[in-house]
Structure formats: C-alpha cells, structure tokens
C-alpha atoms as a PDB file:
ATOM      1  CA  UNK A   1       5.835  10.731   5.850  1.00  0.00           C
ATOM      2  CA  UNK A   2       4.891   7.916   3.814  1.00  0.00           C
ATOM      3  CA  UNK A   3       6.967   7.542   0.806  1.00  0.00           C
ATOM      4  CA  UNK A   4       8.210  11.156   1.781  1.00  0.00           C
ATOM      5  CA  UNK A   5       5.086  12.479   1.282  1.00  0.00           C
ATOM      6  CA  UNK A   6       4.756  15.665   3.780  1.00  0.00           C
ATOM      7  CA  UNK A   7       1.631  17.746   2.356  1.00  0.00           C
ATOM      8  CA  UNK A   8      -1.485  17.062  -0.150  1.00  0.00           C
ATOM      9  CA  UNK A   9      -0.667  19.074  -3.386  1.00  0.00           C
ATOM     10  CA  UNK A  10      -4.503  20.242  -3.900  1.00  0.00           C
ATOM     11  CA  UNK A  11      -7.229  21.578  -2.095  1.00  0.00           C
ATOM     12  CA  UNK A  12     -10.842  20.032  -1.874  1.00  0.00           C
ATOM     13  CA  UNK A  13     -12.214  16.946   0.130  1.00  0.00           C
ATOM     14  CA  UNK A  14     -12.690  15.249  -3.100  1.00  0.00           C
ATOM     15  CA  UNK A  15      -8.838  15.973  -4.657  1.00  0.00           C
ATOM     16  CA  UNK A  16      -7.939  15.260  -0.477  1.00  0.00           C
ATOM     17  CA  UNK A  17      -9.579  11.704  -1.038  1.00  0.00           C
ATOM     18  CA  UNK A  18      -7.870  11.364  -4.601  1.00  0.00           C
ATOM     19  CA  UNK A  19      -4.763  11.881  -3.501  1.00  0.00           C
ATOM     20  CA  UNK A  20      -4.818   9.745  -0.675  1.00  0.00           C
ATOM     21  CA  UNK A  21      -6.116   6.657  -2.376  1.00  0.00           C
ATOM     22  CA  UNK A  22      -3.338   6.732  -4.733  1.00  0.00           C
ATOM     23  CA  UNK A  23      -0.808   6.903  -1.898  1.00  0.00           C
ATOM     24  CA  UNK A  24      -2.431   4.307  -0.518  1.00  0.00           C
ATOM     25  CA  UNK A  25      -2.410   2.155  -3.918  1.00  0.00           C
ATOM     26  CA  UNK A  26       1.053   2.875  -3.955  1.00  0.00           C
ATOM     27  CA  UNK A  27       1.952   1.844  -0.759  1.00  0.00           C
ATOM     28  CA  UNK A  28       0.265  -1.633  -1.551  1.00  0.00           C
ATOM     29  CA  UNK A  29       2.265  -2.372  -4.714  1.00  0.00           C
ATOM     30  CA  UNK A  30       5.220  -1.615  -3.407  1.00  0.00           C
ATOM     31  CA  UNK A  31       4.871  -3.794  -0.745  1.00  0.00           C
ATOM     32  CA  UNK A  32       4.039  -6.465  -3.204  1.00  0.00           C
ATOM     33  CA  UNK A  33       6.776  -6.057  -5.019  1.00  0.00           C
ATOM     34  CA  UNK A  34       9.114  -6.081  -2.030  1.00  0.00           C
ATOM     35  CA  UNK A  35       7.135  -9.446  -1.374  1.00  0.00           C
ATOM     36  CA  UNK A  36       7.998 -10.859  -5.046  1.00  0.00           C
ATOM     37  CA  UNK A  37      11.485  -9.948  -4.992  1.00  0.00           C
ATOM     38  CA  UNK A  38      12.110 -11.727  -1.772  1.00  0.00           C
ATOM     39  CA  UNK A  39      10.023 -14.423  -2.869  1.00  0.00           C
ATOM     40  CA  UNK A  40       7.390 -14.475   0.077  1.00  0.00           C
ATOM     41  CA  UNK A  41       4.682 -14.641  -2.336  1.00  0.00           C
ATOM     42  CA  UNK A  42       2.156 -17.494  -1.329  1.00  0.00           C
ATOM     43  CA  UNK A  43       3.548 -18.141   1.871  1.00  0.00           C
ATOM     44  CA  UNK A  44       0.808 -17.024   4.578  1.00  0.00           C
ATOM     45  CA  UNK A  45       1.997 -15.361   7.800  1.00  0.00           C
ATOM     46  CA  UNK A  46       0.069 -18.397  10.241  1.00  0.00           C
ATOM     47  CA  UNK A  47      -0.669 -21.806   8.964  1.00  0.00           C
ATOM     48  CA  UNK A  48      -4.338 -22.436   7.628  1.00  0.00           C
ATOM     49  CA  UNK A  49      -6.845 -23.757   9.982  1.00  0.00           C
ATOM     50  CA  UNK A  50      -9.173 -26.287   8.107  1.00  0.00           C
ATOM     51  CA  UNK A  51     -12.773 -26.581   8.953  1.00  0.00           C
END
C-alpha cells in the first residue's frame, strides 16, 4: 500500500510494468523532496572513504 495504492488500474504485463514504474518514480521524488525540505540534501548517510 504504497502511497495507498491497493490494485493496478489496467490489465496487460506491459500497462502492469507502466504502472509500476511510475509508482516507483513517484516514490523517489517524494522522497527527495522530503530530503530538500528537511535540508538533508548533500549530506551522505556514512562518511566517504578516500582511496
């Protein structure tokens, strides 16, 4: 129930796939822009290991 979705609104492996991608894409941006608003952007999770 991401995003309350509950069901795919077309039939088809291809419109399956469609569908999911953009749920997918719009997962992603909206955890960006949860990241912006808090102002996390460019901090990384672990500190960079040099080579």
């Amino acid at each position: 129930e991401d995003m309350s979705f509950r069901k795919y609104l077309c039939r088809g492996t291809v419109n399956v796939l469609a569908e999911s991608t953009m749920i997918a894409i719009a997962h992603n941006i909206n955890k960006l822009h949860r990241k912006i608003q808090s102002g996390k952007i460019g901090q990384h999770l672990f500190e960079l290991k040099t080579a």
